[in-house]
C-alpha atoms as a PDB file:
ATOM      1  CA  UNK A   1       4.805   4.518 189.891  1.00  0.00           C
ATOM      2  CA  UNK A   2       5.399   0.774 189.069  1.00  0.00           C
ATOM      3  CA  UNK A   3       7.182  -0.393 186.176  1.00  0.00           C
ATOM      4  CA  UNK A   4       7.025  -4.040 184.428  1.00  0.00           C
ATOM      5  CA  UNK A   5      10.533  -4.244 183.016  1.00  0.00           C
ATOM      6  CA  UNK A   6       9.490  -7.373 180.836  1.00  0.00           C
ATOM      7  CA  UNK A   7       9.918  -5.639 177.363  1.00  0.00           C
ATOM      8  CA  UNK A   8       5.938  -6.371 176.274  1.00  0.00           C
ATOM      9  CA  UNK A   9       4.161  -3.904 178.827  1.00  0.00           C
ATOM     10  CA  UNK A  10       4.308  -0.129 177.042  1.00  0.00           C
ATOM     11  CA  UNK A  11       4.881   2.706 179.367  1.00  0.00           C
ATOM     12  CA  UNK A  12       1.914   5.086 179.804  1.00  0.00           C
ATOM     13  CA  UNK A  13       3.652   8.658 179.853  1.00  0.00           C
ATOM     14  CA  UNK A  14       7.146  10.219 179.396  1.00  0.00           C
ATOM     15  CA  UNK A  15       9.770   8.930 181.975  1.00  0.00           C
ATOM     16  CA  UNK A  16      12.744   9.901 183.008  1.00  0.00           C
ATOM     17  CA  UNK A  17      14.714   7.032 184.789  1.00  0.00           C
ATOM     18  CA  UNK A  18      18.381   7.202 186.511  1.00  0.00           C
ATOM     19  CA  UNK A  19      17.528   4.456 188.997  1.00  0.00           C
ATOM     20  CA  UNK A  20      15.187   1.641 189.941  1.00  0.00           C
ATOM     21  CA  UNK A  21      14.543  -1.382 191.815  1.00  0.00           C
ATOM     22  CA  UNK A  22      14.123  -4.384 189.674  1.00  0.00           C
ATOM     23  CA  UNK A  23      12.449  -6.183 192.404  1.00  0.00           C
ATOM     24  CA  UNK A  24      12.135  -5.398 196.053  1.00  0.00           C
ATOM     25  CA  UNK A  25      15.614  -6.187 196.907  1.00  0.00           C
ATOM     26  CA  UNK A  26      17.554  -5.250 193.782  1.00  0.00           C
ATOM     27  CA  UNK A  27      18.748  -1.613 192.796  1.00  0.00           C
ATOM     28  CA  UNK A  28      20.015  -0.145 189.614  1.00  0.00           C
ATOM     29  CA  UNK A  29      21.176   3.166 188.647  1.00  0.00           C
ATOM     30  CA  UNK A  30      21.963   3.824 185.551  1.00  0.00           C
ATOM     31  CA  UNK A  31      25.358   5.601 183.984  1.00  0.00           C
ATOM     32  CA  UNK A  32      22.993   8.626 183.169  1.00  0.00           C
ATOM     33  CA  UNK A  33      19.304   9.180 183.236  1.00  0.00           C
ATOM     34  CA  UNK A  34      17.250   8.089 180.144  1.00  0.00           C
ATOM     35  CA  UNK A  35      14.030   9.830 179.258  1.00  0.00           C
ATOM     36  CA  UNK A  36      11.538   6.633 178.285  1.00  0.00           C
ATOM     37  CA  UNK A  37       8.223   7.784 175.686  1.00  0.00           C
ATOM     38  CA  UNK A  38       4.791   7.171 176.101  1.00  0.00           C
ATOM     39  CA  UNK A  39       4.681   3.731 174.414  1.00  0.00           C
ATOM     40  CA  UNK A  40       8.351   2.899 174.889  1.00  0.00           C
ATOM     41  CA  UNK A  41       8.656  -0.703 176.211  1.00  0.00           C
ATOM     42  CA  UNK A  42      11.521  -1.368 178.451  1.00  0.00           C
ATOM     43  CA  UNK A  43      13.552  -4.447 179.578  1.00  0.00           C
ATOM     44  CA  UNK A  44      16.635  -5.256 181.798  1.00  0.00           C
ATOM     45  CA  UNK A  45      19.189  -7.182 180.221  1.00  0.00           C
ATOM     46  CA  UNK A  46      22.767  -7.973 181.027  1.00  0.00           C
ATOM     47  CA  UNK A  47      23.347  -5.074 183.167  1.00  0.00           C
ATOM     48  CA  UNK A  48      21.304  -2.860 180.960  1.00  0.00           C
ATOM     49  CA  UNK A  49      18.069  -1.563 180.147  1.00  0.00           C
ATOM     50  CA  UNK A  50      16.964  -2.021 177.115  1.00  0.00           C
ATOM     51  CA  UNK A  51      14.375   0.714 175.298  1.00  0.00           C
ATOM     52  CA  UNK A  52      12.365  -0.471 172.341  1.00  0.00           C
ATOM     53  CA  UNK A  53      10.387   2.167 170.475  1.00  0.00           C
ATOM     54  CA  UNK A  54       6.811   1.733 168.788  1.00  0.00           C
ATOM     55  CA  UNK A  55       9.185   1.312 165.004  1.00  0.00           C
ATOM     56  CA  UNK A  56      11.360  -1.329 166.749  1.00  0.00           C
ATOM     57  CA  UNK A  57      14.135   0.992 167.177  1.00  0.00           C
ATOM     58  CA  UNK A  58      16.315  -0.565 170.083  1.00  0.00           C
ATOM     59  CA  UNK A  59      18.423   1.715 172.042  1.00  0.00           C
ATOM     60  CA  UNK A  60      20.716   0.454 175.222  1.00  0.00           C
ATOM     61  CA  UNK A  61      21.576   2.074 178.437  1.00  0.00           C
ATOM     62  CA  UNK A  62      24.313   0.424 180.707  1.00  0.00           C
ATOM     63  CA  UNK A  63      23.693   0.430 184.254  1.00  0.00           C
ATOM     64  CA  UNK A  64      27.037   2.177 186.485  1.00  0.00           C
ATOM     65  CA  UNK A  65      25.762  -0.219 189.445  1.00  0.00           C
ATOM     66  CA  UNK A  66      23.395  -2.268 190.590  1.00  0.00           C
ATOM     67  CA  UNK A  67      23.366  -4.351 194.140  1.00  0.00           C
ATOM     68  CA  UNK A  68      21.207  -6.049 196.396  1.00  0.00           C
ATOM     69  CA  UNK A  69      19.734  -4.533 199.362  1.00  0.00           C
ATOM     70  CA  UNK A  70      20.103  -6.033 202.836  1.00  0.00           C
ATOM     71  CA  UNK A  71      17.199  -5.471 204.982  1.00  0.00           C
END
């Protein structure tokens, strides 16, 4: 499944994310994993993602690395 981290596109089910690739040669994993809601938008921002709920609730996760990948 693809996911727009730009912080406008809502997610379509439940999620549960402990790591990612921002583009196709950046990884992240996150310092534990983070169920996201059906209609949770979500963003990556200094070294974090970033959850924003329907109400506007905010809630950040810190990332325990992220790196590029060689290929």
């Amino acid at each position: 499944m693809r996911i727009d981290f730009d912080g406008v596109t809502p997610v379509s089910r439940m999620l549960l994310l402990s790591e990612f690739q921002l583009n196709s040669d950046f990884q992240v994993v996150l310092d534990r994993p983070v169920f996201v809601a059906a209609g949770d938008r979500v963003s990556y921002e200094g070294g974090a993602v970033v959850v924003t709920r329907p109400a506007g609730e905010h809630r950040k996760h810190p990332a325990s690395n992220s790196y590029w990948i060689c290929r």
